[in-house]
C-alpha atoms as a PDB file:
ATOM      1  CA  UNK A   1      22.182  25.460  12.018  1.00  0.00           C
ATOM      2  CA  UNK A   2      25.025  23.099  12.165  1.00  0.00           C
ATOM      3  CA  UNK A   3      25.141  20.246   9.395  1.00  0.00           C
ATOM      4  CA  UNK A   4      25.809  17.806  11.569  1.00  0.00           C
ATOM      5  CA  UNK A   5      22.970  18.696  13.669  1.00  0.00           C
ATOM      6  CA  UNK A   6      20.910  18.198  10.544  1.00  0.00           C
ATOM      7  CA  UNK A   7      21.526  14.518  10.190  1.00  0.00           C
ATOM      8  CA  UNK A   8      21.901  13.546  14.032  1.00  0.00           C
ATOM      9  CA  UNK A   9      18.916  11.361  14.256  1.00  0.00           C
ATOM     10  CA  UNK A  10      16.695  12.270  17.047  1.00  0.00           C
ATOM     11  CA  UNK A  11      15.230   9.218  18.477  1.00  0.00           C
ATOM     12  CA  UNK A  12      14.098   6.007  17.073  1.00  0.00           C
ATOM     13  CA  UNK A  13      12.973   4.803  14.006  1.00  0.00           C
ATOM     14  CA  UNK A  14       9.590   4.479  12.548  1.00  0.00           C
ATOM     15  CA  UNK A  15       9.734   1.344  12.441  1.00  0.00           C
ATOM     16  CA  UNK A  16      10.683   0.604  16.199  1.00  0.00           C
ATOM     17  CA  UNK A  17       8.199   2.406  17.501  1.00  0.00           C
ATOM     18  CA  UNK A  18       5.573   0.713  15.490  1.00  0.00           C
ATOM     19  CA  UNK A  19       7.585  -2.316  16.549  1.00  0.00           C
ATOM     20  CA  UNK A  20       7.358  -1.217  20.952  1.00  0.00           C
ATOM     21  CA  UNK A  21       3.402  -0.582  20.394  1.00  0.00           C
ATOM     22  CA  UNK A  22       2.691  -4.139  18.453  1.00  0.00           C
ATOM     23  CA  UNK A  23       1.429  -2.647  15.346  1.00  0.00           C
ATOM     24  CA  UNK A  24       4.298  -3.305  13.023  1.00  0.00           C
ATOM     25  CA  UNK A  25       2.692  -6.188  11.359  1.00  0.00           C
ATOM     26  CA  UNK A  26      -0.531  -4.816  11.084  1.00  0.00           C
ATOM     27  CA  UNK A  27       0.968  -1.636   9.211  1.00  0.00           C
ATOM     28  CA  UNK A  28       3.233  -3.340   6.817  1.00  0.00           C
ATOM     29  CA  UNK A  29       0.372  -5.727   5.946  1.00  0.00           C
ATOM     30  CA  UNK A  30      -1.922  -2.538   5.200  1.00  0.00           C
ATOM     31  CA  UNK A  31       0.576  -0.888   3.129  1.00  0.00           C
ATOM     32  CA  UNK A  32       1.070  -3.755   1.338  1.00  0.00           C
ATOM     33  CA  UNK A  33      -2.759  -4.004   0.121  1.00  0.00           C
ATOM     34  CA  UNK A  34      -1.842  -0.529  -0.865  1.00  0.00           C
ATOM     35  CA  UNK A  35       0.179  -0.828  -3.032  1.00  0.00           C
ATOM     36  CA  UNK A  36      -0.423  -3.758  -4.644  1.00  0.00           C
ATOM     37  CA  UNK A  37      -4.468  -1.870  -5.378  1.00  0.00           C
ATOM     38  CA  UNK A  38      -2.414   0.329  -6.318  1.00  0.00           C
ATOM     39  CA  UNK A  39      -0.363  -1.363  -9.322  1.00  0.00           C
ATOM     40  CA  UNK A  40      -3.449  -3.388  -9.909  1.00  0.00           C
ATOM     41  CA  UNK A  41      -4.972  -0.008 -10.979  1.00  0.00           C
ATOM     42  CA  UNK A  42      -1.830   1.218 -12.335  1.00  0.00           C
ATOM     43  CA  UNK A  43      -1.925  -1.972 -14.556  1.00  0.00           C
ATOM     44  CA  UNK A  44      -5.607  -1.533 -15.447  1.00  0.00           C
ATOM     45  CA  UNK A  45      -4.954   1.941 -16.553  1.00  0.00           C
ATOM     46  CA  UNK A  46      -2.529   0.670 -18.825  1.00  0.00           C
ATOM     47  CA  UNK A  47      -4.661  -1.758 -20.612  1.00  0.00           C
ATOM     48  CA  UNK A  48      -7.429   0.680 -20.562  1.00  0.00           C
ATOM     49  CA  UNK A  49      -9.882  -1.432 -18.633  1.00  0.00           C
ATOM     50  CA  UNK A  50     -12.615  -0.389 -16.557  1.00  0.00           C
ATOM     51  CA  UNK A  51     -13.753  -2.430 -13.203  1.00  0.00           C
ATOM     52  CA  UNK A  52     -16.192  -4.490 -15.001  1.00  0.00           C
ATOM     53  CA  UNK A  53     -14.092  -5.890 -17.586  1.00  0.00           C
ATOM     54  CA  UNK A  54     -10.884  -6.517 -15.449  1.00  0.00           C
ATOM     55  CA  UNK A  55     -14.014  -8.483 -12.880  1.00  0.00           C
ATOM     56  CA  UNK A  56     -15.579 -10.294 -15.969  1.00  0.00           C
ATOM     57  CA  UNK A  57     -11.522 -11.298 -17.102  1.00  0.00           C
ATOM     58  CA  UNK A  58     -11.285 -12.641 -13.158  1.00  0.00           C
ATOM     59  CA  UNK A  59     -14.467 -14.392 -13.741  1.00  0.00           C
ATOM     60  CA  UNK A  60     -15.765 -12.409 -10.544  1.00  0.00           C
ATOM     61  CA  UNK A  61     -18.294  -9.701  -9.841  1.00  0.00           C
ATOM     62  CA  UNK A  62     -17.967  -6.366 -10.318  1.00  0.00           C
ATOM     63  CA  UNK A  63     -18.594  -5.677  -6.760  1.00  0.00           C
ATOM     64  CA  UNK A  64     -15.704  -8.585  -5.425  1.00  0.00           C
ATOM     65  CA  UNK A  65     -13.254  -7.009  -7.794  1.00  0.00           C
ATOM     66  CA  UNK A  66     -13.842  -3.850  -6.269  1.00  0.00           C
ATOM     67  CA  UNK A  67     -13.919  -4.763  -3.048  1.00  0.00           C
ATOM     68  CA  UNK A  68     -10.249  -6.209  -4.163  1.00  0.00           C
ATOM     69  CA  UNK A  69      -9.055  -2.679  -4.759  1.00  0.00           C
END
């Protein structure tokens, strides 16, 4: 197969055809919850806390801090 073949980009983007069926916003806002749950329990790994300690440092619930993540 030719190289240049390889790397000729065959359509649009990702991001423009989220963009064309109005779901764009609604995907970048989901992947950004993900991620930041993510580092949250990244973070708590770190620290060695559990869910109930990182809700009782938030001054929460157990249940509201998970519903966080």
């Amino acid at each position: 197969m030719n190289s240049e073949l390889r790397l000729a980009v065959l359509g649009s983007s990702l991001d423009d055809f989220l963009e064309e069926e109005g779901l764009l916003a609604e995907v970048n806002a989901i992947a950004l919850k993900r991620v930041l749950a993510w580092q949250i329990t990244q973070a708590m790994e770190h620290q060695g806390l559990n869910k109930a300690s990182m809700a009782d440092a938030m001054n929460t619930s157990r249940s509201a801090s998970v519903r966080a993540l």
